[in-house]
Protein backbone atom coordinates (compact mmCIF):
# COMPACT_ATOMS: atom_id res chain seq x y z
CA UNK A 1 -92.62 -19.55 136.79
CA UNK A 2 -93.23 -19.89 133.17
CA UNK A 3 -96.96 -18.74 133.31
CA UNK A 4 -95.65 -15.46 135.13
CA UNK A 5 -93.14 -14.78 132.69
CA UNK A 6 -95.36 -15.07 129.86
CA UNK A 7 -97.99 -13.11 131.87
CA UNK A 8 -95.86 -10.51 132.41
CA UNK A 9 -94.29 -9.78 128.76
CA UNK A 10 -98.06 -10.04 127.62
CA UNK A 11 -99.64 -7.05 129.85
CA UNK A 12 -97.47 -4.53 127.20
CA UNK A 13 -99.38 -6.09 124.52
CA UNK A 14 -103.06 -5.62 125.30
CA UNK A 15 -103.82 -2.75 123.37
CA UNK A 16 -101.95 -4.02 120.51
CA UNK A 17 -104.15 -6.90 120.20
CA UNK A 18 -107.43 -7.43 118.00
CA UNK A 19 -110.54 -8.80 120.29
CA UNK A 20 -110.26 -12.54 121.42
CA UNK A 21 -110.81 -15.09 119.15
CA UNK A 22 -111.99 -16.15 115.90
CA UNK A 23 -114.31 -12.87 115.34
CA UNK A 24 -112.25 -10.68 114.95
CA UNK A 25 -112.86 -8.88 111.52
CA UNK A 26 -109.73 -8.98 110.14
CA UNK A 27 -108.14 -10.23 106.16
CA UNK A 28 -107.15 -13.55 105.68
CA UNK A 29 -103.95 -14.29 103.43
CA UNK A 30 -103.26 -17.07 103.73
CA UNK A 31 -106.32 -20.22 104.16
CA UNK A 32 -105.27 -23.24 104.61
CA UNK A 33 -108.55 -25.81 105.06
CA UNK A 34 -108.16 -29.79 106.21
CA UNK A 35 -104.17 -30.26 105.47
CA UNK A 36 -102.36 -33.20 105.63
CA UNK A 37 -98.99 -34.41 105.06
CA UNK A 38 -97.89 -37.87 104.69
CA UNK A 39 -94.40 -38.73 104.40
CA UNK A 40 -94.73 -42.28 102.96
CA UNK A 41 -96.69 -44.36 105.84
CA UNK A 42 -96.07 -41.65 108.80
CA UNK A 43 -99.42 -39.03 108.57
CA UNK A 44 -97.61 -35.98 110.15
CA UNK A 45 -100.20 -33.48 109.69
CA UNK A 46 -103.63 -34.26 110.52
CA UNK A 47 -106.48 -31.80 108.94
CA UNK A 48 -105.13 -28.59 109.50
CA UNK A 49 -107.08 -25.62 109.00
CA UNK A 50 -106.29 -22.38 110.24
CA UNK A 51 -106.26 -18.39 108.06
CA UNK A 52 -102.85 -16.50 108.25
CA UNK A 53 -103.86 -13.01 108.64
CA UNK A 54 -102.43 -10.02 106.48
CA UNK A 55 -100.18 -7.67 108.58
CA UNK A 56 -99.68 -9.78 111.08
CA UNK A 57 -96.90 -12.08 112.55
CA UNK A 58 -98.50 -15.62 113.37
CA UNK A 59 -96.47 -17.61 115.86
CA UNK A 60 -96.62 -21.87 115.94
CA UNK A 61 -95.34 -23.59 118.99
CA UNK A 62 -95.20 -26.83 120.05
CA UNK A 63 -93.14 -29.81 120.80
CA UNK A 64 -90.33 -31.03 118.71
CA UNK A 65 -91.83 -33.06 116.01
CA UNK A 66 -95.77 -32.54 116.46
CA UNK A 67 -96.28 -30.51 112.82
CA UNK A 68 -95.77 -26.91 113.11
CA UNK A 69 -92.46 -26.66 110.61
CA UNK A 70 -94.40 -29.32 108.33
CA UNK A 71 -97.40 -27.10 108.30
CA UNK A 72 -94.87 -23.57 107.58
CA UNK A 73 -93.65 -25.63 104.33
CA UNK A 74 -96.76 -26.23 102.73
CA UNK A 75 -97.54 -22.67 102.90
CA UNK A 76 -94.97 -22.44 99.70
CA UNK A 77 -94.67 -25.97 98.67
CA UNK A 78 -91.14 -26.60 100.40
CA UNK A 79 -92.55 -30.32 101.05
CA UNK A 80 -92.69 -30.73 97.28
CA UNK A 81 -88.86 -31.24 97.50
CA UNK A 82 -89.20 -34.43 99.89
CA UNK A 83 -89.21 -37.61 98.45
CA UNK A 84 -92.03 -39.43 98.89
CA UNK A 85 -93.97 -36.32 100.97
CA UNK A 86 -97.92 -36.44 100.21
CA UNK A 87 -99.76 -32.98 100.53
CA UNK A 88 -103.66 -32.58 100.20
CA UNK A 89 -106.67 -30.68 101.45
CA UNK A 90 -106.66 -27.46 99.65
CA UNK A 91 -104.09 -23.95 101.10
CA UNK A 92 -105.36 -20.98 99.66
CA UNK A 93 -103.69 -17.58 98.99
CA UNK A 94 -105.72 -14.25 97.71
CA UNK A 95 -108.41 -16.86 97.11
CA UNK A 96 -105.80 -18.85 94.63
CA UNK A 97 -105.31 -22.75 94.99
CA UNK A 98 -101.25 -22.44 95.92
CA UNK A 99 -101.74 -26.19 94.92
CA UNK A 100 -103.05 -25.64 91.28
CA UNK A 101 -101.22 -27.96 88.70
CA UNK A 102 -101.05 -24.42 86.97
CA UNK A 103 -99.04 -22.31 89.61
CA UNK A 104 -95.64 -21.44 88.75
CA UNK A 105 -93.55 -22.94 91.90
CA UNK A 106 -90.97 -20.26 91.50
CA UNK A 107 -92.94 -17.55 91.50
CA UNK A 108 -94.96 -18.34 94.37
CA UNK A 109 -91.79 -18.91 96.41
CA UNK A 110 -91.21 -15.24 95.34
CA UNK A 111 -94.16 -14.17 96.99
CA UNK A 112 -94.34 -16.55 100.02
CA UNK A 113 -90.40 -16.17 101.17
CA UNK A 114 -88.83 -18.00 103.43
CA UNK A 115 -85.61 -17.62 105.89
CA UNK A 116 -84.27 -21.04 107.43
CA UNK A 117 -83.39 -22.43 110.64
CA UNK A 118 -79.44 -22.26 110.24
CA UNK A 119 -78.29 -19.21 108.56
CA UNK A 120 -77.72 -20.18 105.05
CA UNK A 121 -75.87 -17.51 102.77
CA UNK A 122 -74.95 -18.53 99.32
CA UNK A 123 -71.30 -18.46 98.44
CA UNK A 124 -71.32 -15.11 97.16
CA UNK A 125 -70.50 -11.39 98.00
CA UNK A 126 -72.70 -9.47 100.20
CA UNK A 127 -74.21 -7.60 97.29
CA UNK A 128 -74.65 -10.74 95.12
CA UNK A 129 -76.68 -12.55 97.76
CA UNK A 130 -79.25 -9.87 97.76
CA UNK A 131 -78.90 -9.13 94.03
CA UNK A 132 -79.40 -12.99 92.92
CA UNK A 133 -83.49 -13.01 93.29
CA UNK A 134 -84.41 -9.98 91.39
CA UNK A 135 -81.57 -10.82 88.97
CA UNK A 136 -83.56 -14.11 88.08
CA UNK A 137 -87.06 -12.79 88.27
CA UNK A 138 -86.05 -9.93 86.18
CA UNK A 139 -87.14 -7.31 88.75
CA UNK A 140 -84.26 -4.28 87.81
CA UNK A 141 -83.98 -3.06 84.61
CA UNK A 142 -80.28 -1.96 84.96
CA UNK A 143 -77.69 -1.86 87.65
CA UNK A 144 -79.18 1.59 89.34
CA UNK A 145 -82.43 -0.50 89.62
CA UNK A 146 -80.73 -3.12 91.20
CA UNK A 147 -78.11 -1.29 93.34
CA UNK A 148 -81.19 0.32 94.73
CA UNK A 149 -82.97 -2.99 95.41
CA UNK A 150 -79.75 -4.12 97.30
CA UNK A 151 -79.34 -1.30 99.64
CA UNK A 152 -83.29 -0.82 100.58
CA UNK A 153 -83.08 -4.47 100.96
CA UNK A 154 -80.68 -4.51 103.45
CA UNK A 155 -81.58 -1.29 104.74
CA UNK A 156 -85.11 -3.06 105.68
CA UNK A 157 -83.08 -5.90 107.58
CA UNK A 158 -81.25 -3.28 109.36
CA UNK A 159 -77.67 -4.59 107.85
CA UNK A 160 -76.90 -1.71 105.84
CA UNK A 161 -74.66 0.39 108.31
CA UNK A 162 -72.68 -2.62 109.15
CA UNK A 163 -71.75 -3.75 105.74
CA UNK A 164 -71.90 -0.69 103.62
CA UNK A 165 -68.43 -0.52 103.67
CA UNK A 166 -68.02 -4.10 102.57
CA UNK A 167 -70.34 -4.99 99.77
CA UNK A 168 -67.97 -7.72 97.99
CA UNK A 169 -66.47 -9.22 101.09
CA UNK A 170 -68.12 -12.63 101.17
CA UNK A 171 -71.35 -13.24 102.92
CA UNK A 172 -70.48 -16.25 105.14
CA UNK A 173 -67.68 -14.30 106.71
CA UNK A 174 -70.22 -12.14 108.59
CA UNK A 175 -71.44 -13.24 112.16
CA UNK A 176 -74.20 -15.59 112.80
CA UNK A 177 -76.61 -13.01 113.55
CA UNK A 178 -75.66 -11.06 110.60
CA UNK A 179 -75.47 -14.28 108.48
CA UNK A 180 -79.57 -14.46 109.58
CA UNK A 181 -80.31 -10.53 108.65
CA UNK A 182 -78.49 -11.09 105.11
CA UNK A 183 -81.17 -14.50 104.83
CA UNK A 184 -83.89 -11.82 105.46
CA UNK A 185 -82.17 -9.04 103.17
CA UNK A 186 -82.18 -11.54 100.19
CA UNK A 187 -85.99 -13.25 100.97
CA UNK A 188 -86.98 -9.44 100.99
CA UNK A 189 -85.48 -8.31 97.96
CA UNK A 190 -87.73 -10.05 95.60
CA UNK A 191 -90.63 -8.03 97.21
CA UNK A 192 -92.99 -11.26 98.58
CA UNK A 193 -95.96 -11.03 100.36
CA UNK A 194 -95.18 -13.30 103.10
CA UNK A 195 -92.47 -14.25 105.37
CA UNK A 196 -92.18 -17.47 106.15
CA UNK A 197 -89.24 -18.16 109.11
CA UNK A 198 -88.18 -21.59 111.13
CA UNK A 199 -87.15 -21.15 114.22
CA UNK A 200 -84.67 -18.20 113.02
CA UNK A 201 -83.48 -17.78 115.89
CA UNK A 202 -82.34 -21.18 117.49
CA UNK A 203 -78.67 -20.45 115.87
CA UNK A 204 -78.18 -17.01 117.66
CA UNK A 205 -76.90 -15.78 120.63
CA UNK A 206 -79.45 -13.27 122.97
CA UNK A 207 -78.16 -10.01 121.57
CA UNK A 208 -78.39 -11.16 117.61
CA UNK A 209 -82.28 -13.16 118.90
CA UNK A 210 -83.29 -9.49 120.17
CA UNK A 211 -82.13 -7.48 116.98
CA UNK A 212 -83.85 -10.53 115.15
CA UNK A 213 -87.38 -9.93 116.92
CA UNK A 214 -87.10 -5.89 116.40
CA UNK A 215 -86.65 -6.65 112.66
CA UNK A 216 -89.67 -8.62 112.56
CA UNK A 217 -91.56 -6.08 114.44
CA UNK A 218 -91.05 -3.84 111.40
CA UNK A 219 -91.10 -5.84 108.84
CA UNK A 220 -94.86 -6.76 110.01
CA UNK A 221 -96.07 -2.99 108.79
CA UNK A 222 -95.07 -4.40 104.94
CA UNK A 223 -95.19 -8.26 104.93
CA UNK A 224 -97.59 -11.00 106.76
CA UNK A 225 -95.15 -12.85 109.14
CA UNK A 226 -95.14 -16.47 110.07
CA UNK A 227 -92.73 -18.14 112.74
CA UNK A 228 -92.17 -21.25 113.94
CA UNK A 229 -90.55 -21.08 117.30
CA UNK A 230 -89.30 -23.21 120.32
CA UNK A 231 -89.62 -20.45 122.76
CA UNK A 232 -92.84 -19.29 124.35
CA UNK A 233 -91.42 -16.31 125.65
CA UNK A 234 -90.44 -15.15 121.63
CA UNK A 235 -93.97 -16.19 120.36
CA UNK A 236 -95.46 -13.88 123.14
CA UNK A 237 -92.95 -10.90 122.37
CA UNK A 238 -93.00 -11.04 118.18
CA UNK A 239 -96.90 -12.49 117.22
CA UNK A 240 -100.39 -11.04 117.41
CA UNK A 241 -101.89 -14.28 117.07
CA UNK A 242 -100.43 -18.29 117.92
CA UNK A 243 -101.24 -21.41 116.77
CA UNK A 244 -100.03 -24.51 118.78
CA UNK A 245 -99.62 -27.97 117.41
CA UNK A 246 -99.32 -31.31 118.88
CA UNK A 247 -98.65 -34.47 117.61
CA UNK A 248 -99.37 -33.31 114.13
CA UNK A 249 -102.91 -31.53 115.12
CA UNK A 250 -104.08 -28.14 115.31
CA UNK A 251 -104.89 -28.04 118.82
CA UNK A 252 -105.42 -24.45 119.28
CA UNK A 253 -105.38 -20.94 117.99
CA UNK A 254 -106.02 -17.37 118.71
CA UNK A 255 -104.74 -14.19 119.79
CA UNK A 256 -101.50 -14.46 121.49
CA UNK A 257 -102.57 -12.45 124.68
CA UNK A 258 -105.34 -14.93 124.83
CA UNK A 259 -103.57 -18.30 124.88
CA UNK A 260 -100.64 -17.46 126.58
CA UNK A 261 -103.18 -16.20 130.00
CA UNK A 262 -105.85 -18.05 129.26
CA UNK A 263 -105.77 -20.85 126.77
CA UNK A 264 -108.63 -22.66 126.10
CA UNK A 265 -107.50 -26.31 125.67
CA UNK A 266 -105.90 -28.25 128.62
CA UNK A 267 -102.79 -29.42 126.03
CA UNK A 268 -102.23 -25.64 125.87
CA UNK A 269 -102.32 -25.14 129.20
CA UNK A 270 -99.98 -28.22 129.80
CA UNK A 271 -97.49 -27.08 127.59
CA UNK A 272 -97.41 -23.35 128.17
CA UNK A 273 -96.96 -24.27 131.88
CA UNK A 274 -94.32 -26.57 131.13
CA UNK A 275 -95.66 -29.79 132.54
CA UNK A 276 -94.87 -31.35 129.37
CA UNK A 277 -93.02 -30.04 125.57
């Protein structure tokens, strides 16, 4: 039943898609070669490697607990915040060590943004949320400059015509699925590169999920995407390409089309046929 779900939402896709596998000629943003995590004795990612292509949404699946949201954080150093979390092999971005003694951690978080699980608004106006990032990294020379940031910001996240009319009403009294598009507002307003989300949907109800995965759609034309999700049938819809993890390994990756209908691995097959996850 699963399979012929998944089989039908990928037929839309085919033409969408580059050709199978790891030929395809197409720019790598992100290269991540041999990762692994340790958090004190537990080794919870076990020689990663994979590329994150530019323009593209990359999915991860997997069961609870085998890597994939360990993996998405050391794509902007969000393990370095985790006490006793050990991160080596080498993740490159534009050919630059993100892992460099010398790399300023704030700025790369500018570039490689991220949008969370649970909703998480700060405890500020609607405008203020969005206006915080470029405030600190000094990206609006005066308040035009910054008004302007604010409203294409939101404007991207398709929030504007909802809150337009209430820019300094507080952003945790909007709705969940609001809550989530003001999270994407703000990580877009301090113009990064790449999007990193986990699981951004989990929180939402089916019509906020659905607005969710038309935003990311768009988004794709400006920003690489990566998402970590819990539902097959969401990787298949949003990504051009999936990665699935298991028990802190890379087991497979490659175009979506390709290993939802015909993965190569019999793990992948297990899981995306739902004899185990």
């Amino acid at each position: 039943m699963e399979t012929a779900i998944l089989r039908d939402t990928m037929h839309t896709l085919s033409d969408t898609h580059a050709p199978e596998g790891e030929a395809a000629p197409m720019t790598a943003k992100i290269e991540a070669r041999q990762t692994n995590v340790h958090y004190g004795d537990k080794h919870a990612l076990k020689d990663v490697s994979l590329d994150i292509r530019e323009g593209e949404v990359t999915s991860f699946i997997g069961p609870s607990g085998c890597g994939k949201s360990t993996f998405l954080r050391c794509l902007n150093r969000m393990n370095d915040t985790i006490d006793g979390c050990r991160v080596s092999g080498t993740v490159m971005m534009d050919g630059e060590d993100i892992y460099d003694p010398k790399i300023d951690v704030v700025q790369l978080r500018a570039r490689v943004g991220m949008v969370f699980q649970k909703p998480n608004p700060f405890p500020k106006s609607i405008y203020d949320n969005i206006a915080y990032g470029p405030r600190i990294h000094g990206l609006a020379a005066n308040k035009d400059e910054l008004d302007e940031i604010v409203l294409t910001s939101l404007e991207k996240a398709g929030l504007l015509a909802e809150v337009k009319d209430r820019m300094e009403a507080p952003g945790t009294g909007l709705s969940g699925g609001q809550q989530q598009r003001l999270c994407i507002a703000r990580a877009i307003a301090v113009s990064p590169e790449v999007i990193l989300m986990d699981e951004p949907c989990s929180a939402l109800d089916p019509i906020a999920t659905a607005k969710i995965e038309e935003l990311i759609d768009e988004l794709r034309e400006n920003f690489t995407i990566v998402i970590v999700t819990h539902s097959m049938q969401q990787a298949a819809r949003v990504s051009q390409r999936t990665a699935f993890f298991h028990l802190g390994e890379l087991i497979e990756v490659g175009d979506t089309e390709q290993i939802f209908t015909n993965p190569k691995h019999k793990l992948t097959q297990g899981y995306i046929t739902g004899r185990f996850g």
